[in-house]
Protein backbone atom coordinates (compact mmCIF):
# COMPACT_ATOMS: atom_id res chain seq x y z
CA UNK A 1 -82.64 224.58 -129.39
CA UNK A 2 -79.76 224.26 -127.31
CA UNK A 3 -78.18 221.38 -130.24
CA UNK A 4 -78.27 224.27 -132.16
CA UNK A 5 -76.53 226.21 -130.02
CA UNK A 6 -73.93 223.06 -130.09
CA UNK A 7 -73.38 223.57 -133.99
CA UNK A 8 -73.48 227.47 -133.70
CA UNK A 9 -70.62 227.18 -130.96
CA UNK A 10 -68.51 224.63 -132.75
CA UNK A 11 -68.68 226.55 -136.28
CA UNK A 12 -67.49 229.77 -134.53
CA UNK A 13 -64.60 227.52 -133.07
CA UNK A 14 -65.50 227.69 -129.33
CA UNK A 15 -65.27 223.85 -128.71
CA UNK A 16 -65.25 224.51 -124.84
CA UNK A 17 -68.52 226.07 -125.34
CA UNK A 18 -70.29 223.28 -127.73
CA UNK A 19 -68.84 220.82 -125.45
CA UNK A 20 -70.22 221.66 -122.58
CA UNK A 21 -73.76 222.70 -123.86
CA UNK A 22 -73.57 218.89 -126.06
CA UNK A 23 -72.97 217.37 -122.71
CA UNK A 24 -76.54 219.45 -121.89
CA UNK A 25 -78.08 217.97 -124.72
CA UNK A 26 -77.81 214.21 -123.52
CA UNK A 27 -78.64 215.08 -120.32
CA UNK A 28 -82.04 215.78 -121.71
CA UNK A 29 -81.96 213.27 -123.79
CA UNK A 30 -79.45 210.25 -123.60
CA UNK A 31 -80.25 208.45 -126.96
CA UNK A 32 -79.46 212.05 -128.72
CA UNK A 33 -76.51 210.29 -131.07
CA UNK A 34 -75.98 213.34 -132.77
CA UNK A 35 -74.81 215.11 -129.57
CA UNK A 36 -72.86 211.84 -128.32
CA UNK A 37 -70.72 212.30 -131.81
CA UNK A 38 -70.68 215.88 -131.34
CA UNK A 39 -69.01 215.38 -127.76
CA UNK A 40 -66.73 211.86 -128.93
CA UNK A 41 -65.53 214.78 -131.95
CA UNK A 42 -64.94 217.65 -129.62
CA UNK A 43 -63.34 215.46 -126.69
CA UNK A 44 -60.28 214.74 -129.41
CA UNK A 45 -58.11 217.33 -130.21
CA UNK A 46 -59.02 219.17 -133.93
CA UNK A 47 -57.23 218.14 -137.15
CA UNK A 48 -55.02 220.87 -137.91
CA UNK A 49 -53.62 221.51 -141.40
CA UNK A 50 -54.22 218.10 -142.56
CA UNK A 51 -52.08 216.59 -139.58
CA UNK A 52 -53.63 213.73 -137.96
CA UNK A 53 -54.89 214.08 -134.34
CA UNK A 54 -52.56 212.94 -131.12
CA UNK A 55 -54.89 212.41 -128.37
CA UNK A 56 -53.67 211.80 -124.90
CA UNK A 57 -55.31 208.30 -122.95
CA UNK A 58 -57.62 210.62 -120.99
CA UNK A 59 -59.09 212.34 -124.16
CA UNK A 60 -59.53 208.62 -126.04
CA UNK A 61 -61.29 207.30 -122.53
CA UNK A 62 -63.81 210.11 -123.18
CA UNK A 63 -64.11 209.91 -126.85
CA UNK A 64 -64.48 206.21 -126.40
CA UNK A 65 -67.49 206.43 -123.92
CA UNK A 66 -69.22 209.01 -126.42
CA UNK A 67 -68.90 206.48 -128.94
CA UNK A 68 -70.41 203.81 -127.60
CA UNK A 69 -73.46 205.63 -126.61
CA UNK A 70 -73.11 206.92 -130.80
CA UNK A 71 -74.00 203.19 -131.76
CA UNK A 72 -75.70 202.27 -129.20
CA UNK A 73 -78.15 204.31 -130.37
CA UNK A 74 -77.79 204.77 -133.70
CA UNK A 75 -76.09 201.56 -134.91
CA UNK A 76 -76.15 202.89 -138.42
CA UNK A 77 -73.30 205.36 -137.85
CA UNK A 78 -71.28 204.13 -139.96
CA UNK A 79 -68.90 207.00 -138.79
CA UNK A 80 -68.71 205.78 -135.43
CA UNK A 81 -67.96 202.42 -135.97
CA UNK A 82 -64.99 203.79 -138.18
CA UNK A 83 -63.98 206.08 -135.30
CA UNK A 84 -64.27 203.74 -132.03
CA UNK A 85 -62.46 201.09 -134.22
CA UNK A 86 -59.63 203.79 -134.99
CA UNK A 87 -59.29 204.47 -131.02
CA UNK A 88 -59.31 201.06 -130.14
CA UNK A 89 -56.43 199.94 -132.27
CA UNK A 90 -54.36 202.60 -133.16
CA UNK A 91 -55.12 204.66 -130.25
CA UNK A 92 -55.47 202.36 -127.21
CA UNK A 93 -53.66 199.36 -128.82
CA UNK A 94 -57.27 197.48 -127.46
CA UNK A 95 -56.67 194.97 -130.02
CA UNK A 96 -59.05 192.13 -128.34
CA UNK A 97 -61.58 195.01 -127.77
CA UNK A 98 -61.62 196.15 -131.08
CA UNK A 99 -62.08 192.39 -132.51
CA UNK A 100 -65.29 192.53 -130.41
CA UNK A 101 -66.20 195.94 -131.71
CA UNK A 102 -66.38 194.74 -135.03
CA UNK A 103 -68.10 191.52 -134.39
CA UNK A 104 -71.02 193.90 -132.49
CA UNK A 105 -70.81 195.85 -136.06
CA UNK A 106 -71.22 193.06 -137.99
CA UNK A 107 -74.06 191.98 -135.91
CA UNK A 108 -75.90 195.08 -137.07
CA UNK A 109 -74.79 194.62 -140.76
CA UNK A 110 -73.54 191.46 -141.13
CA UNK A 111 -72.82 191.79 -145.26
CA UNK A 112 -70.77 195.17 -144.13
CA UNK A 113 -67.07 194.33 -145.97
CA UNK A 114 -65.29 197.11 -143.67
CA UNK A 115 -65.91 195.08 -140.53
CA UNK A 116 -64.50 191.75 -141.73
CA UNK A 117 -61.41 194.11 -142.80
CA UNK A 118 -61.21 195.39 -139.82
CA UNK A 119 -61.03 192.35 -138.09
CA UNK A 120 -58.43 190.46 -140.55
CA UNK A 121 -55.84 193.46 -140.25
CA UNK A 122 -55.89 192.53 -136.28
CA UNK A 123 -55.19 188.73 -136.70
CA UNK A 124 -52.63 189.55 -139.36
CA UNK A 125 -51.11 191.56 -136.32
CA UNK A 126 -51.19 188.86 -133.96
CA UNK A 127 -50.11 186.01 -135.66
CA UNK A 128 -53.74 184.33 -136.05
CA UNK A 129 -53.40 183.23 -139.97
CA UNK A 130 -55.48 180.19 -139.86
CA UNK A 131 -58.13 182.38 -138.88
CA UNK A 132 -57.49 185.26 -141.23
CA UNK A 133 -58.24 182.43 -144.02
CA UNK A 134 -61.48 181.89 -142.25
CA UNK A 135 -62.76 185.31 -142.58
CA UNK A 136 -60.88 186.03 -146.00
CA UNK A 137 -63.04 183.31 -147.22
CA UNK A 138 -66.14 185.16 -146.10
CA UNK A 139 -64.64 188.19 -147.15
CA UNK A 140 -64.78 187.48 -151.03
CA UNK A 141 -68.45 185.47 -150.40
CA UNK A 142 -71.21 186.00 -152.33
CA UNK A 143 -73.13 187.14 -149.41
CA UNK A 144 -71.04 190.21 -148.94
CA UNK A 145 -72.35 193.50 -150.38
CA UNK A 146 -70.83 194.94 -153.30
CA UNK A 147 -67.98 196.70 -152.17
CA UNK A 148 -67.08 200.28 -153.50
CA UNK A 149 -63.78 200.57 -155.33
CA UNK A 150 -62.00 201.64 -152.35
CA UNK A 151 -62.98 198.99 -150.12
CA UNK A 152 -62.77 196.50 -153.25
CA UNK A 153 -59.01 197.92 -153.27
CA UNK A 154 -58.90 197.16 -149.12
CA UNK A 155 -59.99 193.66 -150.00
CA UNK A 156 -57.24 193.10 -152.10
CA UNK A 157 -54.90 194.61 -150.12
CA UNK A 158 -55.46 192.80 -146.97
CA UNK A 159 -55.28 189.29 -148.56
CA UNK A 160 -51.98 190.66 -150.06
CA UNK A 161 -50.86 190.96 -146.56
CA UNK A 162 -52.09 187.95 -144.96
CA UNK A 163 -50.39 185.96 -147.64
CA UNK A 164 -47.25 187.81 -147.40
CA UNK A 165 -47.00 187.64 -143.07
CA UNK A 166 -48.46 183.67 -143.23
CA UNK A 167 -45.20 183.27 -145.68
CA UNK A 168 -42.74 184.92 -143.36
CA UNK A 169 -43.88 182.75 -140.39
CA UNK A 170 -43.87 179.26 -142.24
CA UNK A 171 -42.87 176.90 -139.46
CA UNK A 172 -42.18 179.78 -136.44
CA UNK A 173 -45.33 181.77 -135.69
CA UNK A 174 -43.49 184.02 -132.99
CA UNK A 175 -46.20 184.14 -129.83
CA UNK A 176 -44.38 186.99 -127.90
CA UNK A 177 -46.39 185.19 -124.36
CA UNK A 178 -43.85 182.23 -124.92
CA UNK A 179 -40.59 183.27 -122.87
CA UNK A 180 -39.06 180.19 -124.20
CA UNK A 181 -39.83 181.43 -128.13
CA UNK A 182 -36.33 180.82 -129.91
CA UNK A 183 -37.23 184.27 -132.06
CA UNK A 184 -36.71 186.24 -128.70
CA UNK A 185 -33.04 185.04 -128.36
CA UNK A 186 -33.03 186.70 -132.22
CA UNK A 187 -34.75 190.01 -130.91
CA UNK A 188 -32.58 190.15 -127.92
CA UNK A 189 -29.17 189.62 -130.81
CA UNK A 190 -30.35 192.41 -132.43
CA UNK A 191 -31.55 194.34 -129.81
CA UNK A 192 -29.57 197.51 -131.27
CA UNK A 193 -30.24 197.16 -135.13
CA UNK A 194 -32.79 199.64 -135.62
CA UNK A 195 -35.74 198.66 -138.60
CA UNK A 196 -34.80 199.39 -141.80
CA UNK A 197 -37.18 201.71 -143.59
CA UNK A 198 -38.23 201.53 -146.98
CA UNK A 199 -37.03 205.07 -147.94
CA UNK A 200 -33.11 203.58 -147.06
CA UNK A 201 -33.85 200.42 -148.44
CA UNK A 202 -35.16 201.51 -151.91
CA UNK A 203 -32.03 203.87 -151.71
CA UNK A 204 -29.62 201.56 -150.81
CA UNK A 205 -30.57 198.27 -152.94
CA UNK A 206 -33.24 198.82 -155.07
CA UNK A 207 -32.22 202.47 -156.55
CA UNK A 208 -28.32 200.82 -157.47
CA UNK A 209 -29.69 197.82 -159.22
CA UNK A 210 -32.43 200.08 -161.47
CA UNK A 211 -29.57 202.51 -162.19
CA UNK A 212 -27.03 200.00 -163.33
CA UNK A 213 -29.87 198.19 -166.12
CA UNK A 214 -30.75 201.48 -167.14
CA UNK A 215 -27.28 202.93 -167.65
CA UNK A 216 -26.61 199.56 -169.53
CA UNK A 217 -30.13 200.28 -171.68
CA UNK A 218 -29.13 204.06 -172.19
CA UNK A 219 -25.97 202.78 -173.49
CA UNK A 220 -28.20 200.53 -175.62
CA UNK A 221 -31.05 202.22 -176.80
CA UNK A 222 -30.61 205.78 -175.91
CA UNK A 223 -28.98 207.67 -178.88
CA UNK A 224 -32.62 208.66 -179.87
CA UNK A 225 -35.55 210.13 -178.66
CA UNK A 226 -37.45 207.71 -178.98
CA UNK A 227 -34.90 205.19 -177.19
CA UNK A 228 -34.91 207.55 -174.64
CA UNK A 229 -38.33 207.88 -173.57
CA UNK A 230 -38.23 203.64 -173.88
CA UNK A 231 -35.33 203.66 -171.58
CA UNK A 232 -37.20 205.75 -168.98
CA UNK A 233 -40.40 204.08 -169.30
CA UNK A 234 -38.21 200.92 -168.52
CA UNK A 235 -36.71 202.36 -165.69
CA UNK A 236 -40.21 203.53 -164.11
CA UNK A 237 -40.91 199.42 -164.76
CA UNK A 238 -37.98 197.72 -163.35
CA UNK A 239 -38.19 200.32 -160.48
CA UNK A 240 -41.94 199.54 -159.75
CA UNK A 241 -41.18 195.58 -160.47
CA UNK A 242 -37.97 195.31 -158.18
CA UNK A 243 -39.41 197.21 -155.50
CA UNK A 244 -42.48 194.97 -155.53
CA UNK A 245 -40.04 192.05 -155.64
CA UNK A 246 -37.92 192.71 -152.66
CA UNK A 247 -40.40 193.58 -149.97
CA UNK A 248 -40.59 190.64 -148.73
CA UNK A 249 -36.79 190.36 -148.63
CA UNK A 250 -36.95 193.65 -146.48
CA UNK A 251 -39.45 192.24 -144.35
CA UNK A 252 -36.84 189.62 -143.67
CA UNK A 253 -34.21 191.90 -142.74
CA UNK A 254 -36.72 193.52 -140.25
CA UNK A 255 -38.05 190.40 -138.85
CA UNK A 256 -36.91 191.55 -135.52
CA UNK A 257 -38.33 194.13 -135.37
CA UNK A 258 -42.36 193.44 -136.62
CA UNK A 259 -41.55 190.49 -133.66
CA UNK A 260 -41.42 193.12 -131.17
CA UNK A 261 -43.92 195.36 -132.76
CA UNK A 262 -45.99 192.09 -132.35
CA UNK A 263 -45.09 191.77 -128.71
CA UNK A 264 -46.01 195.13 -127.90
CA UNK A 265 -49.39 194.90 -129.38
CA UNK A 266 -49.89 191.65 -126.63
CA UNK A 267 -48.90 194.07 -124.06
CA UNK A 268 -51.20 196.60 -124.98
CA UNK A 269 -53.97 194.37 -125.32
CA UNK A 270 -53.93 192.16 -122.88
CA UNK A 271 -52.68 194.84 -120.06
CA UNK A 272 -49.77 192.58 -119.27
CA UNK A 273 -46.24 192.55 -119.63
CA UNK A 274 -44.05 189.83 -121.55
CA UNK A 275 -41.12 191.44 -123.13
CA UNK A 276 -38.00 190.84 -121.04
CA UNK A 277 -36.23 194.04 -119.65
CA UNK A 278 -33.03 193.78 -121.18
CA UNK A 279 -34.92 194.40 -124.58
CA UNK A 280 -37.30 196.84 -123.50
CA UNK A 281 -34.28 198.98 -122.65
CA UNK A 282 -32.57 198.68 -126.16
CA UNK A 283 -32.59 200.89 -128.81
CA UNK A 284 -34.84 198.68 -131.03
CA UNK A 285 -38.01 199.07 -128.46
CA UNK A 286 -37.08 202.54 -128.27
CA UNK A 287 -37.64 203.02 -131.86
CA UNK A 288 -40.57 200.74 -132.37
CA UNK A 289 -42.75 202.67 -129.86
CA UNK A 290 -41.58 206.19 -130.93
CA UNK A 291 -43.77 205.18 -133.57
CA UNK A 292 -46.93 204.47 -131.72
CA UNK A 293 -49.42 207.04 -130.60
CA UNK A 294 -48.76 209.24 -127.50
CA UNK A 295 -51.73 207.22 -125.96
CA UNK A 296 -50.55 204.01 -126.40
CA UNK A 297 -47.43 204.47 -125.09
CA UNK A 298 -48.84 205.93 -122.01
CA UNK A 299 -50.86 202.60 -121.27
CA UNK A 300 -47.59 200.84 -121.74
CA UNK A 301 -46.08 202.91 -119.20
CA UNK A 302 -49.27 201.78 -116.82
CA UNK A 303 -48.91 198.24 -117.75
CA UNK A 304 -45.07 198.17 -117.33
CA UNK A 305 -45.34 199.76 -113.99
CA UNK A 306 -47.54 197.28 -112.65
CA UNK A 307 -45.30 194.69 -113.82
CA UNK A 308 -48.43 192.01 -114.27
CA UNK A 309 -46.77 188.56 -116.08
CA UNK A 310 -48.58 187.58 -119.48
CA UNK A 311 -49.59 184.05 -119.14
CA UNK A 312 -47.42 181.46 -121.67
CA UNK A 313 -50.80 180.16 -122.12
CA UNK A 314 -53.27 183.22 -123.21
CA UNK A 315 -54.97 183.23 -126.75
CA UNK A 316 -56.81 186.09 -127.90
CA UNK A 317 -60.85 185.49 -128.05
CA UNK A 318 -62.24 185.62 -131.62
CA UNK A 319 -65.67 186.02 -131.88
């Protein structure tokens, strides 16, 4: 009776309410998953309008505790292996954590696809590529279960990136622990060159070269209707085609800055510090968390103040 209370309270919007009379529910009964969700759900703040929710660290602590109690007891919750994951790394920047989260998925399901995913976009992250080829292998396995077209599209998408990072970091994977790393001499350089984004970058390069073809093909082709619509139709192409093409050459230009993106994700996993303070002071670092959750960056602000040295020597685990 009283989880029904829980649903009554949270359909008339009274979270405080369902909340507290959830937090009733497991009291009675600990292994009530339903009620553990309920609470993890109504610990975060509500989706509003389609924006995406901006917990604080003390809200993701709590919503993090639910969840493990979610598939502890229900490992089937498919749902709250999605969610913990999502709090983990994009929330608490608990990169080696959520690795381990995964691998306790898998354990449950080990022919799940979104796990292995899961776990390749981390390494990616982190610089691990030999081992992203490990589990990439495994990925595409016959042993796997069929994946639905959106995780088939994941799939794809991840192996896209793993090729595309291994190929940027040829000879210099950049291991942020390393003081003596030659790329932080480059990050400290260009300390004050903001990233690039792709909005200014397809502006800037891509948009001129598409418009100078197609004024040439207009010129060309364009005196009918039918050379028109070709002419467009080309345009769509070569915009599509030369965007595709010069990713990677913007991922060049921003090299810098996915190094320190990098570096902060070893801070926020490991609970140490390794990025000098002449950097963390520029406007680069400034811009690169301004981007990160308002929970991450106040666990950076606990693990800068505490000032703890990264080891030169520290590897992540992977399970």
């Amino acid at each position: 009776m009283i989880w029904l209370d829980v649903l009554d309270s949270e359909e008339k919007g009274d979270r405080e309410d369902a909340l507290s009379k959830a937090y009733s529910v497991v009291g009675l009964d600990d292994s009530h998953s339903d009620a553990w969700m309920a609470i993890a759900r109504l610990n975060l703040p509500p989706t509003t309008r389609g924006k995406p929710m901006l917990p604080d660290l003390k809200q993701c602590s709590k919503a993090m505790s639910a969840i493990r109690k979610v598939v502890l007891h229900d490992p089937s919750n498919n749902l709250g292996w999605e969610l913990g994951g999502a709090l983990l790394v994009d929330h608490l920047g608990m990169l080696e954590h959520a690795l381990n989260w995964w691998e306790d998925c898998r354990r449950h399901d080990p022919y799940a696809v979104t796990p292995l995913v899961e776990q390749i976009g981390i390494l990616v992250r982190l610089g691990y590529y030999e081992d992203c080829v490990e589990k990439l292998e495994e990925l595409f396995g016959q042993d796997m279960d069929a994946p639905a077209n959106k995780q088939l599209l994941r799939m794809h998408s991840v192996k896209d990136m793993v090729e595309k990072a291994a190929k940027m970091e040829t000879s210099d994977v950049f291991k942020p622990n390393n003081p003596k790393n030659p790329r932080w001499e480059i990050i400290r350089r260009l300390k004050n060159r903001k990233p690039i984004t792709q909005n200014l970058f397809l502006l800037t390069f891509t948009a001129p070269i598409v418009f100078i073809i197609g004024t040439f093909a207009m010129s060309a082709f364009g005196s009918s209707a039918i050379g028109t619509v070709s002419v467009f139709l080309l345009i769509l192409f070569l915009f599509a085609s030369i965007s595709r093409l010069t990713m990677g050459l913007l991922n060049s230009l921003n090299r810098h800055a996915l190094d320190l993106d990098r570096a902060i994700d070893f801070e926020s996993t490991t609970g140490k510090v390794c990025i000098p303070d002449d950097i963390r002071k520029s406007k680069l670092y400034l811009s690169m968390i301004k981007n990160r959750m308002p929970c991450l960056n106040e666990r950076l602000d606990i693990i800068v103040t505490s000032n703890e040295q990264m080891s030169k020597n520290w590897s992540i685990n992977i399970p």
